[in-house]
Protein backbone atom coordinates (compact mmCIF):
# COMPACT_ATOMS: atom_id res chain seq x y z
CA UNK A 1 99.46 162.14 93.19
CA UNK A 2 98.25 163.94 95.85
CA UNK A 3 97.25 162.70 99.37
CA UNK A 4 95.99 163.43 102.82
CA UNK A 5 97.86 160.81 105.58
CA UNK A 6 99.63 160.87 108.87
CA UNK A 7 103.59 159.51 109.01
CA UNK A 8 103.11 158.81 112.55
CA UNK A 9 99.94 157.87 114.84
CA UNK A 10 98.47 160.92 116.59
CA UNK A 11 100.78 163.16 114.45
CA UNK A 12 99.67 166.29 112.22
CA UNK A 13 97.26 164.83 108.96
CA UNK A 14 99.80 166.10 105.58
CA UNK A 15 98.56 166.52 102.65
CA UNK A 16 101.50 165.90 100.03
CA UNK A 17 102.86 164.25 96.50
CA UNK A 18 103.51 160.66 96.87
CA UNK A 19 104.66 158.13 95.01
CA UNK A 20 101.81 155.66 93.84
CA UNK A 21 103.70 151.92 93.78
CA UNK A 22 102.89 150.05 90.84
CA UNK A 23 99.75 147.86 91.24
CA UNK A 24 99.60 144.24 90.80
CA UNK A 25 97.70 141.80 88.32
CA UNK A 26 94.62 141.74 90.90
CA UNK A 27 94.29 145.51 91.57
CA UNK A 28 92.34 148.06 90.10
CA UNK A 29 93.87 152.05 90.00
CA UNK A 30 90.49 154.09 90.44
CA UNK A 31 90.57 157.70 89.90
CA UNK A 32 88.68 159.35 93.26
CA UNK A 33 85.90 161.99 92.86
CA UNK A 34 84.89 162.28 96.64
CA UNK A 35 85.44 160.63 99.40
CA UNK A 36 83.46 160.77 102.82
CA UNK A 37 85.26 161.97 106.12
CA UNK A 38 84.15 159.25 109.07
CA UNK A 39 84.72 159.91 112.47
CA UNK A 40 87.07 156.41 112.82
CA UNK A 41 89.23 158.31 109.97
CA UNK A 42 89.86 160.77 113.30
CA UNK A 43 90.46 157.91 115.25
CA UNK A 44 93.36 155.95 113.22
CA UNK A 45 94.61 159.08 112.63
CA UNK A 46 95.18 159.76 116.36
CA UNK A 47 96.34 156.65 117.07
CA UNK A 48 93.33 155.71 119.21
CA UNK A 49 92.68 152.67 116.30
CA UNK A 50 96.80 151.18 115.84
CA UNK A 51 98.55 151.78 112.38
CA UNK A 52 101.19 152.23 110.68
CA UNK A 53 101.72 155.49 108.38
CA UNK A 54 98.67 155.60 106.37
CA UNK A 55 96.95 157.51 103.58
CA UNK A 56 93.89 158.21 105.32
CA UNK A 57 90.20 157.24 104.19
CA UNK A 58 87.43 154.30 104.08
CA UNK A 59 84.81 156.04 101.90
CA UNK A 60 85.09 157.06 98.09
CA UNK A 61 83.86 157.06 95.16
CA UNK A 62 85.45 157.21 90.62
CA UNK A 63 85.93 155.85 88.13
CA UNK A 64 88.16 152.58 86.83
CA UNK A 65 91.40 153.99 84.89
CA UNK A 66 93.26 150.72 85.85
CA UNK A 67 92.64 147.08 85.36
CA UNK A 68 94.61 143.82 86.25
CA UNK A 69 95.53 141.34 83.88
CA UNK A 70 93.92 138.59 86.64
CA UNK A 71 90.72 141.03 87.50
CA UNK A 72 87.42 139.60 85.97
CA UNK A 73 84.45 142.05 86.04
CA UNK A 74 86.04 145.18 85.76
CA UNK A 75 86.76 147.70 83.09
CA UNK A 76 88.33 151.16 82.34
CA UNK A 77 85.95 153.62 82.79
CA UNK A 78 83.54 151.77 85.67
CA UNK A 79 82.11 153.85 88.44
CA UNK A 80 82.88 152.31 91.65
CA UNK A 81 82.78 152.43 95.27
CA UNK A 82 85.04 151.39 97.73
CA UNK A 83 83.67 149.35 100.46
CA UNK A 84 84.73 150.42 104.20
CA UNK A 85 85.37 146.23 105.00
CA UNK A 86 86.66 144.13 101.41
CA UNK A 87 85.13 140.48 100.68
CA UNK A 88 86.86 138.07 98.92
CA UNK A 89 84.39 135.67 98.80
CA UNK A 90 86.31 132.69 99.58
CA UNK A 91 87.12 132.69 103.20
CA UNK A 92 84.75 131.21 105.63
CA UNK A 93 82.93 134.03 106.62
CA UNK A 94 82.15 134.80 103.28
CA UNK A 95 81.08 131.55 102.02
CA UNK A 96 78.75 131.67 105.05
CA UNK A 97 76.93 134.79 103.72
CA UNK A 98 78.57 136.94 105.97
CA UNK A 99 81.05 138.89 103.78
CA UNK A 100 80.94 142.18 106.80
CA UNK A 101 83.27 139.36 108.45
CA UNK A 102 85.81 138.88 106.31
CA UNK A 103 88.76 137.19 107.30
CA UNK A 104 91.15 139.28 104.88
CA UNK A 105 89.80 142.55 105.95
CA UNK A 106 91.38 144.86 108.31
CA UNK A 107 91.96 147.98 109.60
CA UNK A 108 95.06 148.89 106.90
CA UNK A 109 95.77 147.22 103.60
CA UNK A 110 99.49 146.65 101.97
CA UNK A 111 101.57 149.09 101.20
CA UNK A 112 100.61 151.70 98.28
CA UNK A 113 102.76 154.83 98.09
CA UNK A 114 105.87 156.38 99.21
CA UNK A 115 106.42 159.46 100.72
CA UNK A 116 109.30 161.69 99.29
CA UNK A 117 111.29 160.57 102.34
CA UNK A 118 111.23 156.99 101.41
CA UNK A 119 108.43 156.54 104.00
CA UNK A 120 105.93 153.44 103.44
CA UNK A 121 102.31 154.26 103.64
CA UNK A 122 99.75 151.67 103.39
CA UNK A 123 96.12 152.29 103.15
CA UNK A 124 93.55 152.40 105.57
CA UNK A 125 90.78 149.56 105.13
CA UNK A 126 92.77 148.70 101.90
CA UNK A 127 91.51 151.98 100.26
CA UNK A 128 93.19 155.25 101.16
CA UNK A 129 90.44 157.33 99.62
CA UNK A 130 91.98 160.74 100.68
CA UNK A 131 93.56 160.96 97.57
CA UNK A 132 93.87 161.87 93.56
CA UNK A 133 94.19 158.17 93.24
CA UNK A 134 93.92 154.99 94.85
CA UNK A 135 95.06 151.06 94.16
CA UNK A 136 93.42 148.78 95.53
CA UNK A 137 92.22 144.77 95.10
CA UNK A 138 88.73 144.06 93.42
CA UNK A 139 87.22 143.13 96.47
CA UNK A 140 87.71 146.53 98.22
CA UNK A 141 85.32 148.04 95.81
CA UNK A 142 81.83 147.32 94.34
CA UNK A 143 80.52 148.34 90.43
CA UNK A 144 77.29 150.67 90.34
CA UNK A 145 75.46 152.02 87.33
CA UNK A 146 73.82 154.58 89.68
CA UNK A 147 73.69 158.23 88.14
CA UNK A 148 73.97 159.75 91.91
CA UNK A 149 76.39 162.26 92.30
CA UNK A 150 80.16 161.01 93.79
CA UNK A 151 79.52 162.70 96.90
CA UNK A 152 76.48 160.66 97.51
CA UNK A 153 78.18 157.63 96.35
CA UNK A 154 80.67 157.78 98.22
CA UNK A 155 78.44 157.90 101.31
CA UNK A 156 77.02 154.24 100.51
CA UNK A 157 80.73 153.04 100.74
CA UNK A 158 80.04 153.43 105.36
CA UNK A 159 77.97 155.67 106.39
CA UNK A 160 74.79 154.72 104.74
CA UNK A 161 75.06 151.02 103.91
CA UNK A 162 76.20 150.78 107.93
CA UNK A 163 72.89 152.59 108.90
CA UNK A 164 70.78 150.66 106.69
CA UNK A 165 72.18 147.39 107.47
CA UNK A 166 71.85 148.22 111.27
CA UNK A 167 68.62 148.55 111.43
CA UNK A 168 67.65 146.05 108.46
CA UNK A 169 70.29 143.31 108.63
CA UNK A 170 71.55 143.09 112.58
CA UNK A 171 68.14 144.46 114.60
CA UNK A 172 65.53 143.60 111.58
CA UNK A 173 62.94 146.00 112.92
CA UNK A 174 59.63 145.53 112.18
CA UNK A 175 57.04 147.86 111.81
CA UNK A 176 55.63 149.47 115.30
CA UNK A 177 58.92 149.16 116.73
CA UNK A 178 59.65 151.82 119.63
CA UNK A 179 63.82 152.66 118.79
CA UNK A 180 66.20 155.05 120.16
CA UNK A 181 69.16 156.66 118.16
CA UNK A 182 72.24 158.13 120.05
CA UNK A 183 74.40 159.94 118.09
CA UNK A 184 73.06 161.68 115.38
CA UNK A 185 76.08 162.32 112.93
CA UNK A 186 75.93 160.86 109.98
CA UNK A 187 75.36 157.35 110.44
CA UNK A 188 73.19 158.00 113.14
CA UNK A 189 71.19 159.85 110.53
CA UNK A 190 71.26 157.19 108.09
CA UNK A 191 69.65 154.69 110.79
CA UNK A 192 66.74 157.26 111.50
CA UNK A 193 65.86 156.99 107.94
CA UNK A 194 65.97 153.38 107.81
CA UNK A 195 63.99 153.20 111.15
CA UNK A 196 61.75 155.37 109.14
CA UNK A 197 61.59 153.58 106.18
CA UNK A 198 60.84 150.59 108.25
CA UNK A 199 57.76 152.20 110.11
CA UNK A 200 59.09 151.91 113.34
CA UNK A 201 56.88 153.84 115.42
CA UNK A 202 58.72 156.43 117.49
CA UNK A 203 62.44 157.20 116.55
CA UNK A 204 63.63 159.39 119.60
CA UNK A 205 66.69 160.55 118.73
CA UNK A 206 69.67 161.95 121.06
CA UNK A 207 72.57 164.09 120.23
CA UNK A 208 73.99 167.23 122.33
CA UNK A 209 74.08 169.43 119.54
CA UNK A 210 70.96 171.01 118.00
CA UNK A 211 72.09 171.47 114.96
CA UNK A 212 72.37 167.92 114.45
CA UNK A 213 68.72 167.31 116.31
CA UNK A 214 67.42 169.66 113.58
CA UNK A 215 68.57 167.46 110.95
CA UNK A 216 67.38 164.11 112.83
CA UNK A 217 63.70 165.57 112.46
CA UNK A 218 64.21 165.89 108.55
CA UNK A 219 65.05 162.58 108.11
CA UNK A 220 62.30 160.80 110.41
CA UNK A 221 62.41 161.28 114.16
CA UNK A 222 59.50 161.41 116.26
CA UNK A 223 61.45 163.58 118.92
CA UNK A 224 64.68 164.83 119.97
CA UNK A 225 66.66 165.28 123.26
CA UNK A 226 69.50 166.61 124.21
CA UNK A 227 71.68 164.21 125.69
CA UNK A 228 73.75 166.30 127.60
CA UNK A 229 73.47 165.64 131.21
CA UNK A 230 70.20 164.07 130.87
CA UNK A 231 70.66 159.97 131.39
CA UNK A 232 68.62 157.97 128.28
CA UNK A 233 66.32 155.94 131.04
CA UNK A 234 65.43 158.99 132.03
CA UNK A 235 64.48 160.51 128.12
CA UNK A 236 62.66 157.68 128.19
CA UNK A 237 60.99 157.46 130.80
CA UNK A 238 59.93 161.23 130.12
CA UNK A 239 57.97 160.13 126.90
CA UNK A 240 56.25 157.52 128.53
CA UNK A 241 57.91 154.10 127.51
CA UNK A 242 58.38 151.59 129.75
CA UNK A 243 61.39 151.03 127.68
CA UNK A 244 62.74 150.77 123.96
CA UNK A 245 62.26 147.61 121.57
CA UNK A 246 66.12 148.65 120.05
CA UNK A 247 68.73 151.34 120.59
CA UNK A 248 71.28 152.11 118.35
CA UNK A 249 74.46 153.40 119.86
CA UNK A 250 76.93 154.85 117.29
CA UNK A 251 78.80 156.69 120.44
CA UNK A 252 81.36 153.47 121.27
CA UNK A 253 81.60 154.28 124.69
CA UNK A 254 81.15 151.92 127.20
CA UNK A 255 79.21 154.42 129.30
CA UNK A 256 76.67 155.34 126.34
CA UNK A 257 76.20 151.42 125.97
CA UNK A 258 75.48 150.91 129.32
CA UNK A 259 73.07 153.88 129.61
CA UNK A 260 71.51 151.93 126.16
CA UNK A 261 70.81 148.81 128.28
CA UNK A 262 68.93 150.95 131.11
CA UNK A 263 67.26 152.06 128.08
CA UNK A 264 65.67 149.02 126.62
CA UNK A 265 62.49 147.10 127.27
CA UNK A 266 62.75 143.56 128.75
CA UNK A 267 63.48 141.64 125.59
CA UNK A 268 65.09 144.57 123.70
CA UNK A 269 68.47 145.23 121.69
CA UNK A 270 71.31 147.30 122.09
CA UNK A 271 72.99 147.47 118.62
CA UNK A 272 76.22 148.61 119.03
CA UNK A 273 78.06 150.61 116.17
CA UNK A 274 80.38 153.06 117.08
CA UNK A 275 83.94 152.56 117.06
CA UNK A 276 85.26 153.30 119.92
CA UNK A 277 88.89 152.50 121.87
CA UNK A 278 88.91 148.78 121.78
CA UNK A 279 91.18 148.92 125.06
CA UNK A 280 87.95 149.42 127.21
CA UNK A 281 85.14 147.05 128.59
CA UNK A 282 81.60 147.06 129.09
CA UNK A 283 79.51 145.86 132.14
CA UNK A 284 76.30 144.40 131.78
CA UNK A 285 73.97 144.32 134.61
CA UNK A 286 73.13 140.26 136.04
CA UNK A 287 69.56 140.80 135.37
CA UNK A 288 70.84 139.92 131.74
CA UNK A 289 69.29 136.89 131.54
CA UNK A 290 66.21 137.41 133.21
CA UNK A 291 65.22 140.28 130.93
CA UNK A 292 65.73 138.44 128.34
CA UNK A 293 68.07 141.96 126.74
CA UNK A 294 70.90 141.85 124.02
CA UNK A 295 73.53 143.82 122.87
CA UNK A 296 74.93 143.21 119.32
CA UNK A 297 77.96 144.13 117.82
CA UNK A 298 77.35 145.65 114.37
CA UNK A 299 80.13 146.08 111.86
CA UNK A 300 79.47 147.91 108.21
CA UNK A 301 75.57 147.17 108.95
CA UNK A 302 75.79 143.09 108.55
CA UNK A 303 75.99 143.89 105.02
CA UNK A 304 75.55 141.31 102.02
CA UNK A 305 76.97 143.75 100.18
CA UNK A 306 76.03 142.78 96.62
CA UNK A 307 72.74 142.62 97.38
CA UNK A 308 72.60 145.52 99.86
CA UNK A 309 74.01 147.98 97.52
CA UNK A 310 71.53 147.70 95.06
CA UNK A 311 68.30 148.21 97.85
CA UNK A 312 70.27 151.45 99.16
CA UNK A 313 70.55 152.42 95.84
CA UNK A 314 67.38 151.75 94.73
CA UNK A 315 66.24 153.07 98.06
CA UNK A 316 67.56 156.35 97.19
CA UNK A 317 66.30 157.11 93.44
CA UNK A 318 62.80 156.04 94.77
CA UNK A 319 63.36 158.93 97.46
CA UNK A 320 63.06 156.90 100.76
CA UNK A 321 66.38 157.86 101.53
CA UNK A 322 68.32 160.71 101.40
CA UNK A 323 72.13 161.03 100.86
CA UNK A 324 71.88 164.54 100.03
CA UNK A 325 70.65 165.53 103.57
CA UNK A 326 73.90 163.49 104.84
CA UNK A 327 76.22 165.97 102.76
CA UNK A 328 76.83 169.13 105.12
CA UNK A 329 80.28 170.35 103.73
CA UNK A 330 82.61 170.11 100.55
CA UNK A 331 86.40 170.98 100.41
CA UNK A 332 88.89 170.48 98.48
CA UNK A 333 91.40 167.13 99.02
CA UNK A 334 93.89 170.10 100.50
CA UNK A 335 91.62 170.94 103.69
CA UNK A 336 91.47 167.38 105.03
CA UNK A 337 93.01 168.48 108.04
CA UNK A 338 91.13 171.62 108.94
CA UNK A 339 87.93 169.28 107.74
CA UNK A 340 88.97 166.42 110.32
CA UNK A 341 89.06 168.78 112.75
CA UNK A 342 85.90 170.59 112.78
CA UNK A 343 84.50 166.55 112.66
CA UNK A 344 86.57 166.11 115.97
CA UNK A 345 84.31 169.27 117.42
CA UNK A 346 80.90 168.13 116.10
CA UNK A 347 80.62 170.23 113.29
CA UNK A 348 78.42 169.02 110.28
CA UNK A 349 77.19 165.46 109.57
CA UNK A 350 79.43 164.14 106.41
CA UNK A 351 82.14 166.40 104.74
CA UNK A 352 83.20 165.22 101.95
CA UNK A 353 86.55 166.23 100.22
CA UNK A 354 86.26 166.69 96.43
CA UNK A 355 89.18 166.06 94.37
CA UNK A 356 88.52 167.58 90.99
């Protein structure tokens, strides 16, 4: 089968015939129709995020043509899509109701192809969705009945559920809410229409390019700046807020977090979501306390993913949210490179690479 992966961190991406290794009696071999390009995809691949030689990918979305002899639910022919953090539903986390947590979740799953060269590739977030083909364990992957395309599908696998979930699950806005979006790619997107869908009140939103600004008015923004240059207190101060009730940083950098904080009201919430170099640190001003402020970590949107799925999804055939919008490029599996690239220089919100 084909795939798109890197034999060493911050190496060229390759896009080759490997060797698929047999899967197990708990894995599933699901055919790939599309998969979503994420900006932490350019991250592992750089070596930024550490891992091994990886086929490359966290968002996809087929159909079933494999199924284990010890897999219950599960049959030839399913649609699925993989999920960006697995949950077994045993571990602690997940018995808590907090499957985003997962204790057997990580960054790379085991080992699922060879290269020609004998090299070991594993996959990254246990899917590897770059590819013709991908093995992977049941709980990397969720069942839908949805009649969406796979390019939309695939979406709800990161960028979308993470969006939703942010602003739903981990900030809980409630209508009236003043918020602030910075980043407007495509989970950045996905939380404006969430915000939306939520009736927050004003959704400024903040990206340098105005391309991407454009789009953030489609899907619900109030108003737009350009971030370049231009400190957030002072966007917000220009529109006449004493401060922000929540502001959703999908940047990662500690410098766009603590411009966030400036940002927020006395009692509001930075909710952290970007990935960025986990190397770094953040300050946070002493007045912490006093202004009673938070900042929240937010990983794959706090998502009870069973349940979560099924309100995107429904959220989307009713037409209060719109994967379409998300979709600004298709290529073929072959121009993963070229595509990762042009992500890497702000082009487009979500390209997704087709594979049929």
């Amino acid at each position: 089968m084909k795939a798109a992966f890197f034999a060493e961190a911050g190496g060229p991406v390759l896009v080759e015939d490997v060797i698929a290794r047999p899967p197990g009696p708990r894995d599933l071999v699901v055919r790939l129709h599309a998969a979503g390009i994420c900006h932490t995809d350019v991250l592992v691949a750089s070596g930024a995020l550490p891992c091994p030689p990886a086929i490359i990918g966290h968002e996809g979305a087929g159909m079933v043509d494999f199924v284990g002899a010890e897999v219950d639910g599960f049959r030839v022919g399913d649609r699925v899509v993989g999920l960006t953090i697995a949950r077994c539903g045993r571990c602690e986390n997940c018995l808590r109701g907090r499957p985003y947590l997962c204790e057997t979740a990580g960054l790379y799953g085991p080992e699922r192809a060879d290269r020609s060269d004998g090299t070991a590739l594993v996959a990254t977030n246990g899917l590897g969705t770059f590819a013709e083909a991908m093995t992977v364990g049941a709980e990397n992957v969720i069942k839908v009945t949805s009649d969406l395309p796979d390019e939309q599908l695939a979406l709800i696998g990161c960028a979308v559920t993470t969006g939703y979930g942010a602003v739903f699950n981990t900030a809980a806005v409630e209508p009236g809410c003043d918020v602030l979006v910075v980043g407007c790619g495509g989970v950045g997107q996905a939380i404006i229409q969430a915000c939306r869908v939520a009736e927050a009140a004003r959704i400024v939103a903040v990206d340098p390019i105005a391309g991407k600004r454009d789009l953030a008015v489609k899907s619900g923004a109030t108003e737009t700046y350009d971030s370049s240059g231009t400190a957030l207190r002072d966007i917000v101060d220009t529109i006449g807020l004493v401060g922000v009730d929540y502001v959703f940083d999908t940047v990662g950098r500690p410098e766009s977090i603590q411009e966030s904080y400036a940002a927020l009201r006395r009692g509001g919430t930075v909710v952290a979501i970007g990935v960025g170099d986990l190397r770094t640190e953040i300050r946070i001003p002493g007045t912490l306390v006093v202004d009673a402020k938070s900042v929240v970590g937010c990983v794959f949107g706090s998502a009870k993913i069973d349940y979560d799925v099924r309100r995107v999804l429904a959220l989307v055939e009713q037409g209060r949210l719109d994967i379409d919008s998300l979709v600004t490029d298709r290529v073929p599996l072959g121009d993963a490179a070229s595509a990762m690239h042009a992500l890497e220089a702000g082009h487009g919100l979500r390209t997704v690479l087709t594979m049929g």
